[in-house]
N, C-alpha and C. Protein backbone atom coordinates (compact mmCIF):
# COMPACT_ATOMS: atom_id res chain seq x y z
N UNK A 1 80.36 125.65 98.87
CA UNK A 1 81.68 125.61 99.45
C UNK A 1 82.59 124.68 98.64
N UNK A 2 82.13 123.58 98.26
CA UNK A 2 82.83 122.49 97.71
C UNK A 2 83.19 123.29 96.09
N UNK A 3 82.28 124.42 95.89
CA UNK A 3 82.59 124.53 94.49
C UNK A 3 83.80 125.36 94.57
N UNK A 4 83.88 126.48 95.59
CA UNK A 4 84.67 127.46 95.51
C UNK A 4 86.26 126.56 95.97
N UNK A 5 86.58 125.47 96.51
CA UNK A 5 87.17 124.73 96.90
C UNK A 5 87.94 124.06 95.16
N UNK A 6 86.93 123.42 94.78
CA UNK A 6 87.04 123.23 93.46
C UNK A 6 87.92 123.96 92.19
N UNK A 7 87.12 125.24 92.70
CA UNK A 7 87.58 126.19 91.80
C UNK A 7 88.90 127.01 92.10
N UNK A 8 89.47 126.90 93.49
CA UNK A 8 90.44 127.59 93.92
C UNK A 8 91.30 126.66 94.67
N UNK A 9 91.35 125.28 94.58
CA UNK A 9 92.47 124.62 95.29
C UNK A 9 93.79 124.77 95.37
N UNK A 10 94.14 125.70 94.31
CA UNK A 10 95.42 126.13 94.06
C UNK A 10 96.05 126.95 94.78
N UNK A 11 94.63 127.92 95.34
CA UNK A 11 95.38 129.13 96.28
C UNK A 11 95.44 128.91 97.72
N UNK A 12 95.99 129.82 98.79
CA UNK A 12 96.12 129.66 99.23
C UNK A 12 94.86 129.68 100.79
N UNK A 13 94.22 128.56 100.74
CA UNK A 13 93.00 128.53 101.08
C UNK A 13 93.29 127.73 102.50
N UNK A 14 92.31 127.72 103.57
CA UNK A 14 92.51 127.49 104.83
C UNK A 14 90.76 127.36 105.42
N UNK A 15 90.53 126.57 106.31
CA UNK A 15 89.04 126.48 107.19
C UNK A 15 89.09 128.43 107.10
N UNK A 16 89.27 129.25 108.29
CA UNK A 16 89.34 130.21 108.65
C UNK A 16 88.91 131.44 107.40
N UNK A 17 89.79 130.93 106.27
CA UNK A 17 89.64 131.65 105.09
C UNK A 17 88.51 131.40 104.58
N UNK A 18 88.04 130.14 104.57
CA UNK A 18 87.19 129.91 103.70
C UNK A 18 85.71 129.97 104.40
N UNK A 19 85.40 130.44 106.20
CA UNK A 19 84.04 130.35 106.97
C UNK A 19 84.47 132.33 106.79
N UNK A 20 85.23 132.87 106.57
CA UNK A 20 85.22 134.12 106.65
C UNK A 20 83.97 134.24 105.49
N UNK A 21 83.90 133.80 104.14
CA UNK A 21 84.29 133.85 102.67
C UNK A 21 82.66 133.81 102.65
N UNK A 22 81.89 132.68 103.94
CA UNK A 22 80.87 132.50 104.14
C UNK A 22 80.04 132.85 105.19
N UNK A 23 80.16 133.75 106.22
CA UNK A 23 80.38 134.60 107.16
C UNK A 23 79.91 133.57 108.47
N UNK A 24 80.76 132.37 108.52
CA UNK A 24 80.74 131.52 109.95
C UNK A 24 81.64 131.28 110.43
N UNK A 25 81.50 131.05 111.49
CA UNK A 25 82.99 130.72 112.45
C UNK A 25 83.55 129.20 111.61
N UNK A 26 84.84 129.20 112.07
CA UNK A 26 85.70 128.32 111.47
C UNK A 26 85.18 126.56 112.12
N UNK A 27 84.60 126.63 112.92
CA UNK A 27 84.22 125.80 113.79
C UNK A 27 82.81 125.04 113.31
N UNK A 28 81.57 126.10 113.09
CA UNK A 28 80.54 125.39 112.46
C UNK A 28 80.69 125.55 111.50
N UNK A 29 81.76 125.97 110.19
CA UNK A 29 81.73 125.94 109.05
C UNK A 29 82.21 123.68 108.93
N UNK A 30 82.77 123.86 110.26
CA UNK A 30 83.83 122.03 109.57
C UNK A 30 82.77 121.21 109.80
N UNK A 31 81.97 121.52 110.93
CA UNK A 31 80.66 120.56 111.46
C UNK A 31 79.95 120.61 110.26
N UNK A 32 79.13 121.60 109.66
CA UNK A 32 78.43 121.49 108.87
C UNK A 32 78.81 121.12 107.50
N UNK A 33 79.92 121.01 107.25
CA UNK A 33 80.97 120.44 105.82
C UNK A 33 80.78 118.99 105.87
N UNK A 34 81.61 118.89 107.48
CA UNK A 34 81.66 117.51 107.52
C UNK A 34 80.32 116.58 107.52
N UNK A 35 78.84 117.57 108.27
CA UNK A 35 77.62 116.58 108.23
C UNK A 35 77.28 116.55 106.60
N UNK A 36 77.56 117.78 106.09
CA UNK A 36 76.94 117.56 104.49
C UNK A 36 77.31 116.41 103.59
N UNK A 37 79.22 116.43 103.95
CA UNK A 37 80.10 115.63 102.82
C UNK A 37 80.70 114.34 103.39
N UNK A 38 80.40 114.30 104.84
CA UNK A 38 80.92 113.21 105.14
C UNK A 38 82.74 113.52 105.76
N UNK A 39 83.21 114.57 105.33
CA UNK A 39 84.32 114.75 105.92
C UNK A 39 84.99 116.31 105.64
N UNK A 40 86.08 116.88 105.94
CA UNK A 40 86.66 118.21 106.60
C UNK A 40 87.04 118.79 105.20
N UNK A 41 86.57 119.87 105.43
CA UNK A 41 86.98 121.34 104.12
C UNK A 41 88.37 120.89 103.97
N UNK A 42 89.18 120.59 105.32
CA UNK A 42 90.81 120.63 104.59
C UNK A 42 91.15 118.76 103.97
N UNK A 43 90.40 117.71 104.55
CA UNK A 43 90.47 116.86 103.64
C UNK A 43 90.08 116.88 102.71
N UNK A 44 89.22 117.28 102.11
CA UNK A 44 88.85 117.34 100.84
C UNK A 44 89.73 118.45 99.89
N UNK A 45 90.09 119.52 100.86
CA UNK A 45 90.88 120.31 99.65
C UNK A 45 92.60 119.80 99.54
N UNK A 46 92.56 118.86 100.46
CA UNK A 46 94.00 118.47 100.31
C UNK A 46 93.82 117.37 99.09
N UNK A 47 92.42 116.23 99.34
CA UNK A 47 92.13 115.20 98.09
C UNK A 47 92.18 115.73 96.75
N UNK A 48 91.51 117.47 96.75
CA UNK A 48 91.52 118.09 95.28
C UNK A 48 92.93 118.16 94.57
N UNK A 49 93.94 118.61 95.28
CA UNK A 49 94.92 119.40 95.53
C UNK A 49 95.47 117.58 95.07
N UNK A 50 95.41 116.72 95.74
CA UNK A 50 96.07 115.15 95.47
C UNK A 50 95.61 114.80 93.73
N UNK A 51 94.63 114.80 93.78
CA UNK A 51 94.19 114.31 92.55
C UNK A 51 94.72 115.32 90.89
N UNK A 52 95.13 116.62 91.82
CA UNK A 52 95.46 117.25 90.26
C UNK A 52 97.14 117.25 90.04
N UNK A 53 97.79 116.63 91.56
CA UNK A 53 99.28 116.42 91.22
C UNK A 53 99.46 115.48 90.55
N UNK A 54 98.49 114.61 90.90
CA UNK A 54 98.54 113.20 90.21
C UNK A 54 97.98 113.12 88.88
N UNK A 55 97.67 114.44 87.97
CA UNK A 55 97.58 114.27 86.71
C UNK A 55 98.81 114.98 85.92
N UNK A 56 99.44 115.87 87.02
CA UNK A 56 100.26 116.86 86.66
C UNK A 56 101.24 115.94 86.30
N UNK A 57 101.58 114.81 87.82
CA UNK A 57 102.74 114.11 87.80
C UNK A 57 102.68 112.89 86.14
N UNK A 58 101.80 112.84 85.93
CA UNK A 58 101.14 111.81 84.82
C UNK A 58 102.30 111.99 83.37
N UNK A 59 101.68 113.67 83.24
CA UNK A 59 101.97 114.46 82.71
C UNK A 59 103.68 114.48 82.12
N UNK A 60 104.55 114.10 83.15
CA UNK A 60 105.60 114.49 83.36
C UNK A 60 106.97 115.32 82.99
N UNK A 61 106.31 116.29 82.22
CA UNK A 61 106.80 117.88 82.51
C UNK A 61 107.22 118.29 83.61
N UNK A 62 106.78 118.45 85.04
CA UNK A 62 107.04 119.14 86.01
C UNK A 62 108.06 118.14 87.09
N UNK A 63 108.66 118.93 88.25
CA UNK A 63 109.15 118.01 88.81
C UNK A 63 108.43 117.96 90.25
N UNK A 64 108.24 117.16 90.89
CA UNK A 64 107.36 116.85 91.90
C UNK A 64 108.05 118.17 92.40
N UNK A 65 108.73 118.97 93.06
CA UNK A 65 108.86 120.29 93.92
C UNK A 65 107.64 121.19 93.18
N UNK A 66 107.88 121.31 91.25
CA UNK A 66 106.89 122.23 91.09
C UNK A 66 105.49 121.58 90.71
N UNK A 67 105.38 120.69 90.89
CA UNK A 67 104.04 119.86 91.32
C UNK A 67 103.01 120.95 92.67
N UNK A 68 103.98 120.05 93.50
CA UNK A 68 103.72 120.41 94.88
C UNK A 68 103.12 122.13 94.78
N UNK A 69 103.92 122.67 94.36
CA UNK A 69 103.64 124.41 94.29
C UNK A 69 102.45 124.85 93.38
N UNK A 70 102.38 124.14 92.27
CA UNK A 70 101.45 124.30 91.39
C UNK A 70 100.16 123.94 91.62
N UNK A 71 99.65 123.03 92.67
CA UNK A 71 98.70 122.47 93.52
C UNK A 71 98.05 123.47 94.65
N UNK A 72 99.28 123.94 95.03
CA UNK A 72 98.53 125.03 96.20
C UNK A 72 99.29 124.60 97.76
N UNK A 73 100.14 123.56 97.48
CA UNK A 73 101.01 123.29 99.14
C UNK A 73 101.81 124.09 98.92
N UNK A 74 102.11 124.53 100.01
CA UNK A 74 102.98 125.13 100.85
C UNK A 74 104.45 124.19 101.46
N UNK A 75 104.21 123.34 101.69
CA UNK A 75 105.36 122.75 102.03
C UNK A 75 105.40 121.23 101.37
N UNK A 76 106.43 120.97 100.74
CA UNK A 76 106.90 119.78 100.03
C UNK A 76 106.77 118.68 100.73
N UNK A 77 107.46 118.31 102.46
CA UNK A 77 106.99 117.49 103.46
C UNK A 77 105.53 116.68 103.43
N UNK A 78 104.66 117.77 103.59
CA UNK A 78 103.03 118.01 103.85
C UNK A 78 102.49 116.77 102.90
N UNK A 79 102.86 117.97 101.16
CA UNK A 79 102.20 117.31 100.44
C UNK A 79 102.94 115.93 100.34
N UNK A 80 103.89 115.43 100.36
CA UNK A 80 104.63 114.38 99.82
C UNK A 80 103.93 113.07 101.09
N UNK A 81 104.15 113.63 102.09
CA UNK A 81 103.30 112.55 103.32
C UNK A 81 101.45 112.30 102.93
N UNK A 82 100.76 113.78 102.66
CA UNK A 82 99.37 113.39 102.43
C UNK A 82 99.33 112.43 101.18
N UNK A 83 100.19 112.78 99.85
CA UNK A 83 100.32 112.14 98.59
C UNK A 83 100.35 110.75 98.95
N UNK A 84 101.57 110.78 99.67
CA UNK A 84 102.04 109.27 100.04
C UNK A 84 100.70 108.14 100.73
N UNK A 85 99.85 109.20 101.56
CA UNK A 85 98.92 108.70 102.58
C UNK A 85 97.42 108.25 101.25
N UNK A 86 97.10 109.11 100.49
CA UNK A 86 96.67 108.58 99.80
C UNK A 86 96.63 108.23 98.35
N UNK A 87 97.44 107.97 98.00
CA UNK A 87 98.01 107.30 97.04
C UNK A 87 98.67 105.87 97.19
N UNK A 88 99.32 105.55 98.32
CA UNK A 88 100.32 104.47 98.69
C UNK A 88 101.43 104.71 98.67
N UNK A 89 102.08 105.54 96.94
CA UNK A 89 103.35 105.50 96.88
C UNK A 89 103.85 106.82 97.41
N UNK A 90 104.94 107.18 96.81
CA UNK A 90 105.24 108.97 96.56
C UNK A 90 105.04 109.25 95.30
N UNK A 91 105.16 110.58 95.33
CA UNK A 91 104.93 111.65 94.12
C UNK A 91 106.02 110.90 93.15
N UNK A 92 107.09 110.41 93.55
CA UNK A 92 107.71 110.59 92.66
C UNK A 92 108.13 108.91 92.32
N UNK A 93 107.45 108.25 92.73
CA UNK A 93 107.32 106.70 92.12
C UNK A 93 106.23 106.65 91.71
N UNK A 94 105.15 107.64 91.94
CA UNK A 94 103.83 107.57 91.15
C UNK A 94 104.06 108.01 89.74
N UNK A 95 104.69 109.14 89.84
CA UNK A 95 105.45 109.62 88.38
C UNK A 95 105.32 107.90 87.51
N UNK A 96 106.56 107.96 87.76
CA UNK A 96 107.53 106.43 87.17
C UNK A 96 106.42 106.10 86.81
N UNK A 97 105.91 105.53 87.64
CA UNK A 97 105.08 104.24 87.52
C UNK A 97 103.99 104.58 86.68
N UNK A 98 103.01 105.57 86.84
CA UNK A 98 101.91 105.63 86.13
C UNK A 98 102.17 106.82 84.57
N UNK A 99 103.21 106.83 84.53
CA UNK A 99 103.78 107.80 83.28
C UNK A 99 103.49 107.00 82.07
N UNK A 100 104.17 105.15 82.27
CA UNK A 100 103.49 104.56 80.93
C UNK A 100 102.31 103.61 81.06
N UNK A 101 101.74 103.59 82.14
CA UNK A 101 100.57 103.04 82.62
C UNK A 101 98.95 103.26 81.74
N UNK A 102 98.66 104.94 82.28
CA UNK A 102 98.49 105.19 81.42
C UNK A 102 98.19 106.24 80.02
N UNK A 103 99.64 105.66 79.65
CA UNK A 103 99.91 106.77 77.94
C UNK A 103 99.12 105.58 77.08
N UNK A 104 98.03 107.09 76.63
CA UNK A 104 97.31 106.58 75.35
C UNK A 104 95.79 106.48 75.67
N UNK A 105 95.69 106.57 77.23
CA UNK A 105 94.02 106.92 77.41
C UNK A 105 93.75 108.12 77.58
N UNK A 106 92.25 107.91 77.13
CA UNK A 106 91.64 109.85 77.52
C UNK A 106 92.03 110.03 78.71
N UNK A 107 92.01 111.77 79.26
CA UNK A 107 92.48 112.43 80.01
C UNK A 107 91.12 111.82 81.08
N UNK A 108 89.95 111.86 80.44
CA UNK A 108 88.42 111.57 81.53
C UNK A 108 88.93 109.96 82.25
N UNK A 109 89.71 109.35 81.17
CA UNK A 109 89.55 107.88 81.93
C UNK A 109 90.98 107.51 82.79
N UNK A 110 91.92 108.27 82.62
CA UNK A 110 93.12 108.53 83.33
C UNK A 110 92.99 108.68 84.57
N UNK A 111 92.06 109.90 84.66
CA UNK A 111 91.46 110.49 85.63
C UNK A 111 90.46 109.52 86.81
N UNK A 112 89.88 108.83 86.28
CA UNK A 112 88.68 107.89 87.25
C UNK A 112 89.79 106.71 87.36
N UNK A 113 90.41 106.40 86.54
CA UNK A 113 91.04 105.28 86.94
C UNK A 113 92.82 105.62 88.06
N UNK A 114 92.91 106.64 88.49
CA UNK A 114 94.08 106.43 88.93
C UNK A 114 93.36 107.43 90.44
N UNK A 115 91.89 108.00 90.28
CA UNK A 115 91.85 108.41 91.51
C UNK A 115 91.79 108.08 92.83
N UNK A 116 92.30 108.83 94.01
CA UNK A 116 93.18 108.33 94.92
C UNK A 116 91.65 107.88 96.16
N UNK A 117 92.14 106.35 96.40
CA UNK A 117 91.07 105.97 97.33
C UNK A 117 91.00 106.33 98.91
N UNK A 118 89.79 106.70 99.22
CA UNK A 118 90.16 106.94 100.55
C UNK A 118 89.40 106.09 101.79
């Protein structure tokens, strides 16, 4: 589950969608997510979905609206409050801030070092 999550955070994915995908109800698909991983198909696909704006935003090509879209939210609100929730800042002072933070490390160590704590 975690892989197909992985592999498709972008689309438009949901509990319901994703216990269909595995033929269980939406209900013991979260129980059994949550006893495996410690926590919910949609926290974790919202954390996936956090962690690749926050390389996108790194990046800074895009503008946090096509961030947000390019991730797989649906609504700008959503993501900008979950971003905010774990990250600290917003999308768009995370920009700023970690744009020259850090320029000039590998993409692998960018990555472990700016991921979002929970």
């Amino acid at each position: 589950m975690r892989d197909r999550i992985d592999r498709e955070y972008a689309q438009p994915l949901d509990v319901e969608a994703l216990a269909r995908g595995v033929h269980l109800s939406a209900g013991h698909l979260s129980r059994q997510f949550r006893r495996a991983y410690g926590e919910s198909p949609y926290r974790y696909l919202m954390t996936r979905r956090i962690e690749r704006a926050m390389m996108l935003l790194r990046r800074g090509d895009l503008s946090v609206t096509d961030v947000c879209f390019e991730v797989g939210c649906a609504s700008l609100g959503t993501f900008t409050t979950r971003f905010t929730e774990l990250v600290g800042v917003s999308p768009g002072a995370y920009r700023q801030r970690e744009r020259w933070t850090t320029q000039g490390l590998p993409p692998c160590v960018a990555k472990q070092v700016t991921r979002p704590v929970r």
